[in-house]
PDB file of N, CA and C in Angstrom:
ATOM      1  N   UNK A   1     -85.116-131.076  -2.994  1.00  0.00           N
ATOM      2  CA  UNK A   1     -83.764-130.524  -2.917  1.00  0.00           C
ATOM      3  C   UNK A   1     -83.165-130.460  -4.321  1.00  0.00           C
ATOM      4  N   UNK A   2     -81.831-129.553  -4.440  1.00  0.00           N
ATOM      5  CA  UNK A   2     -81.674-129.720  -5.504  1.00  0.00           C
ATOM      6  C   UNK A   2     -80.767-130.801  -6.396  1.00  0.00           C
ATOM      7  N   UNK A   3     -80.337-131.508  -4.799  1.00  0.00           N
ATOM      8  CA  UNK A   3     -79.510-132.687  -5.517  1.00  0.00           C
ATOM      9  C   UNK A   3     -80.406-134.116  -6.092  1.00  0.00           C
ATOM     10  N   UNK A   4     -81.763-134.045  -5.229  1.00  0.00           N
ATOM     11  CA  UNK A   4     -82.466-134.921  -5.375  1.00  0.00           C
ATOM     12  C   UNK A   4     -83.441-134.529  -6.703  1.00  0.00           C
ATOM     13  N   UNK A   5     -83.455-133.784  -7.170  1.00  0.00           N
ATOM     14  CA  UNK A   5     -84.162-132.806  -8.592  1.00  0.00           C
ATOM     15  C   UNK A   5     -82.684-133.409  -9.449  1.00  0.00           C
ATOM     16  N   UNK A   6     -82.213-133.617  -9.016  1.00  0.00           N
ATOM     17  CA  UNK A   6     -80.708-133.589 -10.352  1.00  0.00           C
ATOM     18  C   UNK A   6     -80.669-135.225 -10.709  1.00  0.00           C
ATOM     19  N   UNK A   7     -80.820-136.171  -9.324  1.00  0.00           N
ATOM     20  CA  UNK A   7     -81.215-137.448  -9.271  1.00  0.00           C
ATOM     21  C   UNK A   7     -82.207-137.908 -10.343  1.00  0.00           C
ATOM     22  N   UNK A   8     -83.202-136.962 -10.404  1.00  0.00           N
ATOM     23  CA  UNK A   8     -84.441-137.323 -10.691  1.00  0.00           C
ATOM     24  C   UNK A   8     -84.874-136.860 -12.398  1.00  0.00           C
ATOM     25  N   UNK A   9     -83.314-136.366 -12.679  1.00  0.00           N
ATOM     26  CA  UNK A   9     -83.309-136.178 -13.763  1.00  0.00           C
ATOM     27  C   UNK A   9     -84.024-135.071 -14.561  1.00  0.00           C
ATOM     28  N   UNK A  10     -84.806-133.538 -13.279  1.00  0.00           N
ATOM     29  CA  UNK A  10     -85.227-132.592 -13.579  1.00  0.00           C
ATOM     30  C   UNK A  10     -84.083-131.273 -13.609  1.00  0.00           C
ATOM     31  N   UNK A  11     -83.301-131.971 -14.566  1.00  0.00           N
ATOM     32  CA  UNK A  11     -82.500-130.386 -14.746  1.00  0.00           C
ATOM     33  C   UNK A  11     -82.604-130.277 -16.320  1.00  0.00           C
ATOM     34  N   UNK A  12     -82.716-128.858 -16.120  1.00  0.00           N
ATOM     35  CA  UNK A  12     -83.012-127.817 -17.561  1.00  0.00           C
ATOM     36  C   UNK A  12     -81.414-127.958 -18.392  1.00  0.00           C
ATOM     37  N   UNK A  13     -81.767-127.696 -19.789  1.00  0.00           N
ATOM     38  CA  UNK A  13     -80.935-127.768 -20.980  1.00  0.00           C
ATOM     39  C   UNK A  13     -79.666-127.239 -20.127  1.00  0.00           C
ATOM     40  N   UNK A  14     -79.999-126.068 -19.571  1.00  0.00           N
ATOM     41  CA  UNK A  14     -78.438-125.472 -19.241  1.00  0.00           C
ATOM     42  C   UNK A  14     -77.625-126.447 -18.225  1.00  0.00           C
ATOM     43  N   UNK A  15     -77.937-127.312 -17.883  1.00  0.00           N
ATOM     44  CA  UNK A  15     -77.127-128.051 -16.967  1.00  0.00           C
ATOM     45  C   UNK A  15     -76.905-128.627 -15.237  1.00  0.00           C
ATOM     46  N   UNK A  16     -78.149-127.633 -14.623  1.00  0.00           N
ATOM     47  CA  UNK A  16     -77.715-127.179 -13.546  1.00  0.00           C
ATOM     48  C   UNK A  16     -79.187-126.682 -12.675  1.00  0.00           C
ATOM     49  N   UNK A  17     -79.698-127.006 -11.590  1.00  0.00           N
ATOM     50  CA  UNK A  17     -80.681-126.640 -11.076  1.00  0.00           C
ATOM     51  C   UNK A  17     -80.335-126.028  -9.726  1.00  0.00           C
ATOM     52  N   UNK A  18     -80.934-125.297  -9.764  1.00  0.00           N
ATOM     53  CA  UNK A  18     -80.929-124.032  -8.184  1.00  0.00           C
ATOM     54  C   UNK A  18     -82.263-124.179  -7.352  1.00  0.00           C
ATOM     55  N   UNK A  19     -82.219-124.281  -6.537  1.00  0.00           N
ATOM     56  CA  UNK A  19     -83.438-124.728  -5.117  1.00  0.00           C
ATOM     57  C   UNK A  19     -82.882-123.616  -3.821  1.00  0.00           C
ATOM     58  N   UNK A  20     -83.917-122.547  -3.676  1.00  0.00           N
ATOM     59  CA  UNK A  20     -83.403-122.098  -2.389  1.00  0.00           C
ATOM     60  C   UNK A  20     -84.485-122.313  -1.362  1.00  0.00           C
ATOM     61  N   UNK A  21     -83.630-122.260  -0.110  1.00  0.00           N
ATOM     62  CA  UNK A  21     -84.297-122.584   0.936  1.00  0.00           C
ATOM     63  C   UNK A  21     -84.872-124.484   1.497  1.00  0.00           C
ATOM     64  N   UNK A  22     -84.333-125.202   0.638  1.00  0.00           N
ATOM     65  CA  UNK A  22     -85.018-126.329   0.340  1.00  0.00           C
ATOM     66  C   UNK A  22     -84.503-126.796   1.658  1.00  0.00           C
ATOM     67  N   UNK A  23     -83.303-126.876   1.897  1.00  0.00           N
ATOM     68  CA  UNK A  23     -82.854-127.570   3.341  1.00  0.00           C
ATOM     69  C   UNK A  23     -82.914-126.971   4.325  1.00  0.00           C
ATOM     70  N   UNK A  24     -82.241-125.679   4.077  1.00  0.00           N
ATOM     71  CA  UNK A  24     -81.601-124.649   5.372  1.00  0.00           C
ATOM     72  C   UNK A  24     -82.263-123.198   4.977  1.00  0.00           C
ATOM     73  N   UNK A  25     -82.489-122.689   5.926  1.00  0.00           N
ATOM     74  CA  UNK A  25     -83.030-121.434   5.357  1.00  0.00           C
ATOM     75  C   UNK A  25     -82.316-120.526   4.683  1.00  0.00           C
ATOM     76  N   UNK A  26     -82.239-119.728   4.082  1.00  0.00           N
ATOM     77  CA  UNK A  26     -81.441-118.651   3.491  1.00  0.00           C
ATOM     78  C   UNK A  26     -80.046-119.664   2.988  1.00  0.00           C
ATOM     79  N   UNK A  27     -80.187-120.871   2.310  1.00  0.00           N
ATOM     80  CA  UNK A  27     -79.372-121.132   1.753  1.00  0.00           C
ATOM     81  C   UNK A  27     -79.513-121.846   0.250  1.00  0.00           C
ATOM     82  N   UNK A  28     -78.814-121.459  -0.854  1.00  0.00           N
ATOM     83  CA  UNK A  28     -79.386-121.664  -1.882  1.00  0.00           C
ATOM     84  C   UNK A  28     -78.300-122.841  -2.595  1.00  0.00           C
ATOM     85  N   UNK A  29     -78.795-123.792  -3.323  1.00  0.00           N
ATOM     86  CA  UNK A  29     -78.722-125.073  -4.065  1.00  0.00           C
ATOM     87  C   UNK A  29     -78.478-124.890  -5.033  1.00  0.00           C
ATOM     88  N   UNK A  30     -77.432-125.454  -5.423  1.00  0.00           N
ATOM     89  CA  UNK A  30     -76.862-125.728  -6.853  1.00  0.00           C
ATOM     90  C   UNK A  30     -76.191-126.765  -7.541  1.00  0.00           C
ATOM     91  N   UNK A  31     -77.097-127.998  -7.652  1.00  0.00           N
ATOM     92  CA  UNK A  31     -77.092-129.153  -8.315  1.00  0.00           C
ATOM     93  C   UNK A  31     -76.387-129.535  -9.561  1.00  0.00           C
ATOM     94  N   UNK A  32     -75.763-130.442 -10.207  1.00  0.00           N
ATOM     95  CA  UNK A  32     -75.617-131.252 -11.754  1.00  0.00           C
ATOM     96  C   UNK A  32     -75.412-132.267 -11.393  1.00  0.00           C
ATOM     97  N   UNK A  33     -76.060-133.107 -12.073  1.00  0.00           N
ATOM     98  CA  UNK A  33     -76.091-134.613 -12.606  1.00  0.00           C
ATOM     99  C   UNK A  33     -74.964-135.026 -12.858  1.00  0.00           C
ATOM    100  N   UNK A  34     -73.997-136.341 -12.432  1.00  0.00           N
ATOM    101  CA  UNK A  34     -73.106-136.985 -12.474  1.00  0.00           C
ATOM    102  C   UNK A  34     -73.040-138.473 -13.656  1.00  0.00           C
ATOM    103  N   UNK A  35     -72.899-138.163 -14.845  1.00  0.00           N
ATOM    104  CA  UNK A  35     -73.183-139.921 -15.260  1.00  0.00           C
ATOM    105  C   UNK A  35     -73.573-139.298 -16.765  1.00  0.00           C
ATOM    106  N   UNK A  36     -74.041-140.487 -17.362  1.00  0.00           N
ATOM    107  CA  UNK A  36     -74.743-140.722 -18.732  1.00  0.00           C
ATOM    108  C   UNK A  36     -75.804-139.702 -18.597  1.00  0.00           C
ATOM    109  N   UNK A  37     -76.338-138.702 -19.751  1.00  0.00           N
ATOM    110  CA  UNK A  37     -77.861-138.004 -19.846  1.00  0.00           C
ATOM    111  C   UNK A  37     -78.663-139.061 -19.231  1.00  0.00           C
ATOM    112  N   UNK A  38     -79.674-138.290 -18.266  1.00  0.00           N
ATOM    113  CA  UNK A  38     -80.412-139.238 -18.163  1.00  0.00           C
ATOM    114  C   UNK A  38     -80.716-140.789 -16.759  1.00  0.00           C
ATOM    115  N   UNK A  39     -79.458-140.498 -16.638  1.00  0.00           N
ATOM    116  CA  UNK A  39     -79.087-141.873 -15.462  1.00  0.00           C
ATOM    117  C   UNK A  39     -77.995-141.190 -14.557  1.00  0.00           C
ATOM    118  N   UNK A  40     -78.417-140.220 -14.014  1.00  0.00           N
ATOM    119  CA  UNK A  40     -77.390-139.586 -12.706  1.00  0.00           C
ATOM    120  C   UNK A  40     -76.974-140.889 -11.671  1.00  0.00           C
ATOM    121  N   UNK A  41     -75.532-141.254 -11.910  1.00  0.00           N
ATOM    122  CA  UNK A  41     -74.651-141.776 -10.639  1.00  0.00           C
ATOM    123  C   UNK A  41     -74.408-141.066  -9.647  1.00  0.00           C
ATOM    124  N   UNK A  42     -74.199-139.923  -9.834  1.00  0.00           N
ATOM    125  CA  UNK A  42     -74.079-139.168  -8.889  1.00  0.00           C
ATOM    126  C   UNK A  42     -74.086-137.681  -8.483  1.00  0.00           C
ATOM    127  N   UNK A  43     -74.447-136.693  -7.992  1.00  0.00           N
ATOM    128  CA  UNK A  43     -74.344-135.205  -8.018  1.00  0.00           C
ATOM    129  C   UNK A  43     -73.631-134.701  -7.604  1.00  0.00           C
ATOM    130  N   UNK A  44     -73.200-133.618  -8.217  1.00  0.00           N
ATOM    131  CA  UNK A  44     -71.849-132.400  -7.353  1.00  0.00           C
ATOM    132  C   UNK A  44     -73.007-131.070  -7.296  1.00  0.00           C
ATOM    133  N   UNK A  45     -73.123-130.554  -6.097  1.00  0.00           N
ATOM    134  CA  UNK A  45     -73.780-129.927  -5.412  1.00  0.00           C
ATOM    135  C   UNK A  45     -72.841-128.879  -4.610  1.00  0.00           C
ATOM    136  N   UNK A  46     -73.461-127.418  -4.471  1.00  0.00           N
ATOM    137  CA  UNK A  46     -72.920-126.457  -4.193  1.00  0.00           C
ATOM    138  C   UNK A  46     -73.725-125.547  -3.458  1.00  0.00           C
ATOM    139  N   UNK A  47     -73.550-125.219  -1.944  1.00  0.00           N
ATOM    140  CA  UNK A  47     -74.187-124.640  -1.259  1.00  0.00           C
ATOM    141  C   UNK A  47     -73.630-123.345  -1.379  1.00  0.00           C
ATOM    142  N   UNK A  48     -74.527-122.093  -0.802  1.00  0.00           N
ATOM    143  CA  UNK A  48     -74.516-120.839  -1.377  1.00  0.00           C
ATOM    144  C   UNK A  48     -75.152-119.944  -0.296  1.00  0.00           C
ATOM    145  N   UNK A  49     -74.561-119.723   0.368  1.00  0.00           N
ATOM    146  CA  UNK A  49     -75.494-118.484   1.586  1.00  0.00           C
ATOM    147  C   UNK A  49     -76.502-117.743   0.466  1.00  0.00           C
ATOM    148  N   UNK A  50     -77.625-117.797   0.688  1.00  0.00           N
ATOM    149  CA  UNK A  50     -79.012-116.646  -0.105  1.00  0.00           C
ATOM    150  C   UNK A  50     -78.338-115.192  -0.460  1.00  0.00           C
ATOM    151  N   UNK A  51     -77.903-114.853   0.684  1.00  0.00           N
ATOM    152  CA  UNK A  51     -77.337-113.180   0.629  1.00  0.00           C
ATOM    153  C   UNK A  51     -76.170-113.255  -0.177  1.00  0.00           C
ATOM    154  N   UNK A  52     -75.500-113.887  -0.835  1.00  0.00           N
ATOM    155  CA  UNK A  52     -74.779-114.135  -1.778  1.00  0.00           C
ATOM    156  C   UNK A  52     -75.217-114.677  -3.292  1.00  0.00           C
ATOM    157  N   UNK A  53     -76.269-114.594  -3.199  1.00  0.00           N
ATOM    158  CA  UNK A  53     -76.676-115.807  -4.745  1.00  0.00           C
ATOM    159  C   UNK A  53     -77.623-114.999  -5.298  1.00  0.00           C
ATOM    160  N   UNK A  54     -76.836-113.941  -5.709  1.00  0.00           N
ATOM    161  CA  UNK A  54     -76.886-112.480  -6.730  1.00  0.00           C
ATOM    162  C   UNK A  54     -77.123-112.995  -8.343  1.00  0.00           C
ATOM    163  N   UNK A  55     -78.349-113.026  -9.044  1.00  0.00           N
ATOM    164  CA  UNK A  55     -78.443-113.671 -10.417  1.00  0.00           C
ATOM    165  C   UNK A  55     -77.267-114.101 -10.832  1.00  0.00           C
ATOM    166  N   UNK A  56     -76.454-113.298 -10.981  1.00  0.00           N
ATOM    167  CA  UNK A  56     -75.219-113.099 -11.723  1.00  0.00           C
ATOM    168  C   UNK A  56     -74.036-114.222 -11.541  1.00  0.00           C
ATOM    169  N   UNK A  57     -74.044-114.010 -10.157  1.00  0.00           N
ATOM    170  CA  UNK A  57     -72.786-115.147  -9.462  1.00  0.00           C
ATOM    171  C   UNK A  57     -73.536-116.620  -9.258  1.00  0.00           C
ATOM    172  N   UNK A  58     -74.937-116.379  -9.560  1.00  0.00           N
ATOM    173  CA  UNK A  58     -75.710-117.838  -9.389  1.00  0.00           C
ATOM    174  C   UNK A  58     -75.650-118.346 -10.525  1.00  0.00           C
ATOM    175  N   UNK A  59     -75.950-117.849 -11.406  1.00  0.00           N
ATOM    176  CA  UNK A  59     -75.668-117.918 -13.363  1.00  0.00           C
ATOM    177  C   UNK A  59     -74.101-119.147 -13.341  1.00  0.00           C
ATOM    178  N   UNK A  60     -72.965-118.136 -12.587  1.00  0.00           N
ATOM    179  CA  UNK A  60     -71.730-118.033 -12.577  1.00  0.00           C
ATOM    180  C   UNK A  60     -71.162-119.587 -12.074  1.00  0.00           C
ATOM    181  N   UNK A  61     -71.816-119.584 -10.891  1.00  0.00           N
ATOM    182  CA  UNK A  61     -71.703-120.942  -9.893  1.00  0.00           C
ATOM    183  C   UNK A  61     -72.618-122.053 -10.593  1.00  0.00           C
ATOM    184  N   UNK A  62     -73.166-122.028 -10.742  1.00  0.00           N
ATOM    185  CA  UNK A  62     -74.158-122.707 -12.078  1.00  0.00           C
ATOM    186  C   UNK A  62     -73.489-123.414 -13.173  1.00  0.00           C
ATOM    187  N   UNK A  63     -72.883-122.418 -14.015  1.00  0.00           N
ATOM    188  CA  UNK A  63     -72.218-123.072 -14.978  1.00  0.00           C
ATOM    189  C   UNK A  63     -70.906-123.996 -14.511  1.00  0.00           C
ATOM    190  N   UNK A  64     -70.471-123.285 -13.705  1.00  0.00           N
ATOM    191  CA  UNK A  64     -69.080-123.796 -13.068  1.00  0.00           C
ATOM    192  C   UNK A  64     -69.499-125.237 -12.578  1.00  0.00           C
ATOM    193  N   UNK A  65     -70.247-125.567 -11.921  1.00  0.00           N
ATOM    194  CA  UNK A  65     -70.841-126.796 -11.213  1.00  0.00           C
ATOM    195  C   UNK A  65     -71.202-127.685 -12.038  1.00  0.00           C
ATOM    196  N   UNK A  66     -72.324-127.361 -13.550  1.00  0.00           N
ATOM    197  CA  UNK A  66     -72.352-128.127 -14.811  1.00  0.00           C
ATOM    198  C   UNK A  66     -70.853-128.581 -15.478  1.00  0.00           C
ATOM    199  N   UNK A  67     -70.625-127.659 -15.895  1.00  0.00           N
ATOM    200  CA  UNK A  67     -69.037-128.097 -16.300  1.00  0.00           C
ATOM    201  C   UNK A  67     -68.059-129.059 -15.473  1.00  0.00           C
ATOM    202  N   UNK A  68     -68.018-128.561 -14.487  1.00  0.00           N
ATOM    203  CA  UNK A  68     -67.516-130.166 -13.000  1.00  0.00           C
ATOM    204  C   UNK A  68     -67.896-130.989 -13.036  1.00  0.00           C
ATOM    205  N   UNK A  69     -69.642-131.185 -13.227  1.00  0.00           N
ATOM    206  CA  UNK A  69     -70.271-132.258 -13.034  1.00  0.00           C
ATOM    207  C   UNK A  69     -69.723-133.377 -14.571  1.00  0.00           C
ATOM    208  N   UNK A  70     -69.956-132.435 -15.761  1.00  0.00           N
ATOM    209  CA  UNK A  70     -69.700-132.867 -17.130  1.00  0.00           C
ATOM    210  C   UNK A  70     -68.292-133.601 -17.516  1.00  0.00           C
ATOM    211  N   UNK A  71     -67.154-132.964 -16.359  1.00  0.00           N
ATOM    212  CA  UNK A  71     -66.245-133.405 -16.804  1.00  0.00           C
ATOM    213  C   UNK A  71     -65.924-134.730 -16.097  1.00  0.00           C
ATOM    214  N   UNK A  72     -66.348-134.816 -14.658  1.00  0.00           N
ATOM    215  CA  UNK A  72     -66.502-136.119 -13.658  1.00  0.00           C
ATOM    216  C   UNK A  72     -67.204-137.435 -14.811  1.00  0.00           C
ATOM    217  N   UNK A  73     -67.999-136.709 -15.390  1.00  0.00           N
ATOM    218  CA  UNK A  73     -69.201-137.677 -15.872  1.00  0.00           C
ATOM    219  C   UNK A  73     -67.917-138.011 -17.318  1.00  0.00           C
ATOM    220  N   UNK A  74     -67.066-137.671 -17.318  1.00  0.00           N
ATOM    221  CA  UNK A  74     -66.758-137.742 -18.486  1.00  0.00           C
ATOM    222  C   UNK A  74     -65.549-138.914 -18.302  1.00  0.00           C
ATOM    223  N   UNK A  75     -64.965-138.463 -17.111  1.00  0.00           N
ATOM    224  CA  UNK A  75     -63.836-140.075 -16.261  1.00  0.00           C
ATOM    225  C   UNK A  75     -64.887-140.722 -15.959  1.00  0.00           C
ATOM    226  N   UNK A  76     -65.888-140.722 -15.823  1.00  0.00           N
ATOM    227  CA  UNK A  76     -66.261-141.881 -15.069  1.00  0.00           C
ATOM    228  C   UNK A  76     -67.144-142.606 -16.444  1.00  0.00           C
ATOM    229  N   UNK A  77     -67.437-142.277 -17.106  1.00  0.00           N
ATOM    230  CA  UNK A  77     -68.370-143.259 -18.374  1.00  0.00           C
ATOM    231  C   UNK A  77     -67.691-143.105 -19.553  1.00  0.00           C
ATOM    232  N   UNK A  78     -66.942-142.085 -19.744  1.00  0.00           N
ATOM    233  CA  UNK A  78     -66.130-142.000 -21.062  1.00  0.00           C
ATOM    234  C   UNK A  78     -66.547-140.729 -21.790  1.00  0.00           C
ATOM    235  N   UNK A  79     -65.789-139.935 -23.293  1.00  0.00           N
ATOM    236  CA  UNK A  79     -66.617-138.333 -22.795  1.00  0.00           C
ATOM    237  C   UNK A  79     -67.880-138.456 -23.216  1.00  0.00           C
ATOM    238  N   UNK A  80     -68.488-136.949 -22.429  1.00  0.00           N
ATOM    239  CA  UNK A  80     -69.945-137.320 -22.425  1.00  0.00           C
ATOM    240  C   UNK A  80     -69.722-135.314 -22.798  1.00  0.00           C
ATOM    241  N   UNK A  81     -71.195-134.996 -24.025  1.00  0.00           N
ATOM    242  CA  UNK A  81     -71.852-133.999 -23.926  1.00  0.00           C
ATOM    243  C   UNK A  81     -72.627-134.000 -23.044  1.00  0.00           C
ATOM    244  N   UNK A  82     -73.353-132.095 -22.974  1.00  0.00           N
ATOM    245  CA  UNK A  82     -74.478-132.250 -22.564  1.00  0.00           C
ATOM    246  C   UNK A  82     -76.127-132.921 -23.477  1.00  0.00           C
ATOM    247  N   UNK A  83     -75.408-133.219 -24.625  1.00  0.00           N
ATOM    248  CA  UNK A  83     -76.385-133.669 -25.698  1.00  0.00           C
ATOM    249  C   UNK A  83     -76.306-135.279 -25.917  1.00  0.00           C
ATOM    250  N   UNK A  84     -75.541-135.920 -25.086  1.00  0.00           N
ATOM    251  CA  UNK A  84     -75.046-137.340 -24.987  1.00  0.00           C
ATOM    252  C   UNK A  84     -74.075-137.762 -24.828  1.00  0.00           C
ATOM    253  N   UNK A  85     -73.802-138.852 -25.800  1.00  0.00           N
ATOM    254  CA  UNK A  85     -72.155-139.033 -25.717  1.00  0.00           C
ATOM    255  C   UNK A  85     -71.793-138.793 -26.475  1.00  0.00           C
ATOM    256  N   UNK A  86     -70.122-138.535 -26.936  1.00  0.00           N
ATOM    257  CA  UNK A  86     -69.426-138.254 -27.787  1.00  0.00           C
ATOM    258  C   UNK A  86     -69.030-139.597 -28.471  1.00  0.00           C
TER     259      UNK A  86
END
């Protein structure tokens, strides 16, 4: 799944991992890591009907979800890049 890929600390430079179909059929995953690089506390995750998750708006929902996740991670440990801490 893609929250359990985000757990596991397999998300790419950009922030954010996409999994479709992993739970539900025709529904697509959109994961970020919650916490310190590296040591996910926790994930913010974003479900996505398939017939909606058009490159573009997946790109879109993607970043939006990294950035949420980045800024959570940022009350909760103190601020944090995506390159570490600040």
């Amino acid at each position: 799944t893609a929250a359990g890929a985000a757990f596991a600390g397999k998300v790419p430079p950009r922030g954010y991992i996409m999994v479709e179909s992993a739970v539900e059929p025709d529904v697509t995953a959109i994961a970020a890591p919650i916490g310190p690089p590296g040591q996910a506390v926790a994930v913010l995750s974003l479900l996505v009907p398939s017939y909606r998750a058009e490159p573009a708006k997946t790109a879109a929902y993607g970043q939006a979800v990294a950035a949420a996740a980045l800024a959570l991670s940022g009350e909760l440990t103190g601020p944090v890049s995506r390159f570490g801490c600040v």
